[in-house]
C-alpha atoms as a PDB file:
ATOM      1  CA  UNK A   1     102.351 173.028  84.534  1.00  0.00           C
ATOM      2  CA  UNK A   2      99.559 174.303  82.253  1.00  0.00           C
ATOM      3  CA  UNK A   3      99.140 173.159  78.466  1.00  0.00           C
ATOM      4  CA  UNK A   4     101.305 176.001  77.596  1.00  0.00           C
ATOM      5  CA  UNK A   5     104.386 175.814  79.712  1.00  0.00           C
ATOM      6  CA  UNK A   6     103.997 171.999  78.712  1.00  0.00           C
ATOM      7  CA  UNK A   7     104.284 172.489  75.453  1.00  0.00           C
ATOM      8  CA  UNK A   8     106.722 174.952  75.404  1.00  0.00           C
ATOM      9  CA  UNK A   9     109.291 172.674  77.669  1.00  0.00           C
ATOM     10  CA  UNK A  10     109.003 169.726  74.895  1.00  0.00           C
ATOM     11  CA  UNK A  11     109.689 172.635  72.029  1.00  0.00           C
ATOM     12  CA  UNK A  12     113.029 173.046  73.534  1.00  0.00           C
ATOM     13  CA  UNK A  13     113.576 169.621  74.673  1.00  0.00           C
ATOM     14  CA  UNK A  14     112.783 168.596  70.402  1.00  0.00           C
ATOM     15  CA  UNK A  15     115.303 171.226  69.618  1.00  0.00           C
ATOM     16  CA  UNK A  16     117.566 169.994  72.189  1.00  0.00           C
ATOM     17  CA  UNK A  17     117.598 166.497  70.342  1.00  0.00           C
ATOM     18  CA  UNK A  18     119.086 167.930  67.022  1.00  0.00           C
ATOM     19  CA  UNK A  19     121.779 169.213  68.778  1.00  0.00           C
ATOM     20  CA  UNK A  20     123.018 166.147  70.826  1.00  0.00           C
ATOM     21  CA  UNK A  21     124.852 167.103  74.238  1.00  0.00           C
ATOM     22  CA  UNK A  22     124.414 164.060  76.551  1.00  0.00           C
ATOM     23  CA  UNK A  23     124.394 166.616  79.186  1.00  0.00           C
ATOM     24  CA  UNK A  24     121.638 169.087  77.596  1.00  0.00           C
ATOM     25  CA  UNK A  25     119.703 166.459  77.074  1.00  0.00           C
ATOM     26  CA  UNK A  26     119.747 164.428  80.226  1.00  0.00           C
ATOM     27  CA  UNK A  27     118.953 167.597  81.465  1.00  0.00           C
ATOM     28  CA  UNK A  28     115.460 167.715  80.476  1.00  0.00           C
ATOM     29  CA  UNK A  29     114.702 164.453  82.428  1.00  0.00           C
ATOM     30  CA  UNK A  30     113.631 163.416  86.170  1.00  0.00           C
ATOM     31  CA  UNK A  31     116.472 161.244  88.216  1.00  0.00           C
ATOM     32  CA  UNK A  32     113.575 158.409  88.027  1.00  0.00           C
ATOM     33  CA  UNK A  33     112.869 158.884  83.762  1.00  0.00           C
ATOM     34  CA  UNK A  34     111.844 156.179  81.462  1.00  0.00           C
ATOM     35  CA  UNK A  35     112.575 156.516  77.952  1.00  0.00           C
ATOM     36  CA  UNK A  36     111.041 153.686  76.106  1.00  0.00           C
ATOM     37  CA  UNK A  37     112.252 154.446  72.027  1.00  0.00           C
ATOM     38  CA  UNK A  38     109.698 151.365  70.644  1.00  0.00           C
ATOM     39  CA  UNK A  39     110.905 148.854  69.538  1.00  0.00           C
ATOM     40  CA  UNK A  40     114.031 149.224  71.778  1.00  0.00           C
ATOM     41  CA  UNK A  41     114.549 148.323  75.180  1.00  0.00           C
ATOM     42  CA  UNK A  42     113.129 150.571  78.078  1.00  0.00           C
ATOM     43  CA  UNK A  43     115.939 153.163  79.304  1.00  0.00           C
ATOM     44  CA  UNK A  44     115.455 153.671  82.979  1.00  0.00           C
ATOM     45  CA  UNK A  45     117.266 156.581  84.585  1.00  0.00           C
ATOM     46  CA  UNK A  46     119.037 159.624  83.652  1.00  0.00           C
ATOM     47  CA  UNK A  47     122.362 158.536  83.687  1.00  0.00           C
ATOM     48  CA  UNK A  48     121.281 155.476  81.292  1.00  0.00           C
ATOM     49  CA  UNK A  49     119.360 158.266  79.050  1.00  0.00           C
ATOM     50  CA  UNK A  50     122.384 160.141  78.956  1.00  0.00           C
ATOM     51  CA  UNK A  51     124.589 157.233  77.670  1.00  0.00           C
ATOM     52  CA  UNK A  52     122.325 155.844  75.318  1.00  0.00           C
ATOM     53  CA  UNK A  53     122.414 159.218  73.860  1.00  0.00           C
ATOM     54  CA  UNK A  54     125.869 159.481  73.863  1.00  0.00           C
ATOM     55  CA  UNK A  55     125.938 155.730  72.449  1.00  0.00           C
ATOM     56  CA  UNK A  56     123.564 156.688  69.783  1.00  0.00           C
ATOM     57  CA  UNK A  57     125.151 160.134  68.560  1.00  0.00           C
ATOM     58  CA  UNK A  58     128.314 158.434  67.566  1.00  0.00           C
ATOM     59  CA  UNK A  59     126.708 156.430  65.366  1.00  0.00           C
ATOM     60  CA  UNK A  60     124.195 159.176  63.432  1.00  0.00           C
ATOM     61  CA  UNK A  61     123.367 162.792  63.691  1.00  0.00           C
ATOM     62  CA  UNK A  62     120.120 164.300  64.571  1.00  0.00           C
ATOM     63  CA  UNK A  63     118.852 166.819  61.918  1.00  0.00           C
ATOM     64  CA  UNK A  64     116.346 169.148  63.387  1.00  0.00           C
ATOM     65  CA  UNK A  65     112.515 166.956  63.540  1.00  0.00           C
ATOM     66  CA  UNK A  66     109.178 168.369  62.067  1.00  0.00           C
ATOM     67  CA  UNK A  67     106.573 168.756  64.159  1.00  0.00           C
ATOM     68  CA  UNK A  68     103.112 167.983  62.961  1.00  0.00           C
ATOM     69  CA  UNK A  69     101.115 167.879  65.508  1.00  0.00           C
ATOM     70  CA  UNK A  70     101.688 168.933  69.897  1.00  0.00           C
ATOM     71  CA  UNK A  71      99.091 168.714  71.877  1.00  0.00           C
ATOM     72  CA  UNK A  72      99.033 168.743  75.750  1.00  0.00           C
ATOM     73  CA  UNK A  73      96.356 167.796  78.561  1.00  0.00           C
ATOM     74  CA  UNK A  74      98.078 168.919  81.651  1.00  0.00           C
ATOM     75  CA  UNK A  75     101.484 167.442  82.216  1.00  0.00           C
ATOM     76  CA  UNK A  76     100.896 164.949  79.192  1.00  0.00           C
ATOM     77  CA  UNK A  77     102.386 166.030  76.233  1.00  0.00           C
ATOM     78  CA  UNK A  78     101.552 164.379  72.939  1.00  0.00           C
ATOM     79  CA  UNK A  79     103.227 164.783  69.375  1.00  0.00           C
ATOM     80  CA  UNK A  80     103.157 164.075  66.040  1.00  0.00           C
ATOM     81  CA  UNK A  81     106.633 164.107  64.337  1.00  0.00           C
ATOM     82  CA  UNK A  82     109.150 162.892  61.541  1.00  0.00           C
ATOM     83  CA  UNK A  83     112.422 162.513  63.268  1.00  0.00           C
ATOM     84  CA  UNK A  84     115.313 163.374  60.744  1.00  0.00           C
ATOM     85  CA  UNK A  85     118.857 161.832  60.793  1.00  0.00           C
ATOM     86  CA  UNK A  86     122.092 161.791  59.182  1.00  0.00           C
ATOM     87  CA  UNK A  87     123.331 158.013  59.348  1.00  0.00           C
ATOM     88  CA  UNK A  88     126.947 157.840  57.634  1.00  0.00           C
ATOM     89  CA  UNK A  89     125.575 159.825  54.377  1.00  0.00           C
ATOM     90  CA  UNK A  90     122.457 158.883  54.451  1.00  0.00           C
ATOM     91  CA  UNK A  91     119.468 160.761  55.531  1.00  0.00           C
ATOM     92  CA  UNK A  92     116.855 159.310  57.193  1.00  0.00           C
ATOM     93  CA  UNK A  93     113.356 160.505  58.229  1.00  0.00           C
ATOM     94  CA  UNK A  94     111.154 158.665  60.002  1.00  0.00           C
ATOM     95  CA  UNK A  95     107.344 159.345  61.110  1.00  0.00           C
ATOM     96  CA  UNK A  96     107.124 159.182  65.072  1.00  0.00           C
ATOM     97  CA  UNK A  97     104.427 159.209  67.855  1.00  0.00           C
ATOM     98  CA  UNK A  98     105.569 160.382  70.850  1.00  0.00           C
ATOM     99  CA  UNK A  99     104.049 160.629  74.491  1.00  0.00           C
ATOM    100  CA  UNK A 100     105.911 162.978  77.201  1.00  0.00           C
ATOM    101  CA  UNK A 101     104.436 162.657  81.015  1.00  0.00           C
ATOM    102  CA  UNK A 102     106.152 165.560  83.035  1.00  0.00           C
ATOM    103  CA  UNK A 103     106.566 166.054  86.119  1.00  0.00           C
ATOM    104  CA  UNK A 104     107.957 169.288  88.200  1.00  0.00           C
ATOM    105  CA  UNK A 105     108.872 170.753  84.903  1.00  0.00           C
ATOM    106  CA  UNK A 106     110.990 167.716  83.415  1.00  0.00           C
ATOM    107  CA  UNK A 107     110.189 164.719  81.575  1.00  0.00           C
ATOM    108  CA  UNK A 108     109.108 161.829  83.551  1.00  0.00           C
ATOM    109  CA  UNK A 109     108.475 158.991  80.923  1.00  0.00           C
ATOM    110  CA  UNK A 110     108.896 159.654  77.092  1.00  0.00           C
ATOM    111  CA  UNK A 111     107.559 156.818  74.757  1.00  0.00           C
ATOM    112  CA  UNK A 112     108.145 156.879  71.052  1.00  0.00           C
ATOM    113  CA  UNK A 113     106.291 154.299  68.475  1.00  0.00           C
ATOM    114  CA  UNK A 114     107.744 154.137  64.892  1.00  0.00           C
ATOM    115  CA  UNK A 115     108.666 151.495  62.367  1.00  0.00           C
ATOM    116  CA  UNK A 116     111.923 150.501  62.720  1.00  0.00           C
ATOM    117  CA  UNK A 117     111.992 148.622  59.441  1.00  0.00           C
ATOM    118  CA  UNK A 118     110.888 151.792  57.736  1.00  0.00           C
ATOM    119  CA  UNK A 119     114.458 153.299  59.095  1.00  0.00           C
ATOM    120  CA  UNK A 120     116.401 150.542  58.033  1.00  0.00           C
ATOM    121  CA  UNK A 121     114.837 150.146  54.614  1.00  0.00           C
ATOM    122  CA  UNK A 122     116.473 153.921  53.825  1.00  0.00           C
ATOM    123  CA  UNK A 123     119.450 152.903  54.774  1.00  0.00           C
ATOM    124  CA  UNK A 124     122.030 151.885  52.191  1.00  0.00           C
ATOM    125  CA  UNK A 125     121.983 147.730  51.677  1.00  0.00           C
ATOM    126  CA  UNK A 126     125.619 146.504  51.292  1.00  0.00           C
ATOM    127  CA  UNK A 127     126.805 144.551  48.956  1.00  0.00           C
ATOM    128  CA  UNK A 128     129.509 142.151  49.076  1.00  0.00           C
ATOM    129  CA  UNK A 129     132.115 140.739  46.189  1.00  0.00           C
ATOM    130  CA  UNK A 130     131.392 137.269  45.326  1.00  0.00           C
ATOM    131  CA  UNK A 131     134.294 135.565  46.256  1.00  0.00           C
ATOM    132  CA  UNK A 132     137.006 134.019  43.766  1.00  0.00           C
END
């Protein structure tokens, strides 16, 4: 794939993510993928992918990201991004790095950095009764 076509594929694959089908976004991926969402465990496979999708869309919504920053050398795709969620009624946005290899037109390996405490600290604290 050229720069271009590169590019373009991880445009719709970023789009893809707000929306949230397991099966759209498995998709995107080879049978062999690696999805490594730092500081979580590596994903390997796309059936895994898919149901750590699946997992993770039960528990918040993706809200469409912000792209910074894409830049591609070949089949390496590189962006800059805040990744927006909906976590009970919270929203969260979180600044994100993120490296796509590709290969034969899908995603090969996808590694995201980004500070997980950052996330949590938007989240809302709970806060219990004393007890009697």
């Amino acid at each position: 794939m050229n720069k271009t076509e590169s590019i373009a594929l991880i445009l719709r694959f970023i789009e893809a993510c707000a929306r949230a089908d397991p099966d759209e976004f498995a998709g995107y991926f080879t049978d062999d993928a690696v999805w490594w969402n730092s500081p979580w465990q590596i994903i390997e496979g796309r059936e895994a992918i898919r149901e750590t999708l699946r997992r993770g869309a039960e528990r918040m919504t993706a809200l469409p990201w912000e792209i910074r920053h894409i830049v591609a050398d070949g089949d390496v795709v590189l962006t800059e991004r805040v990744d927006n969620f909906i976590v009970g009624e919270t929203r969260v946005s979180v600044p994100c790095m993120g490296i796509f290899e590709l290969r034969g037109g899908k995603i090969a390996a996808w590694r995201d950095y980004w500070d997980l405490q950052q996330f949590e600290r938007q989240l809302p604290t709970a806060t219990t009764q004393p007890s009697k």
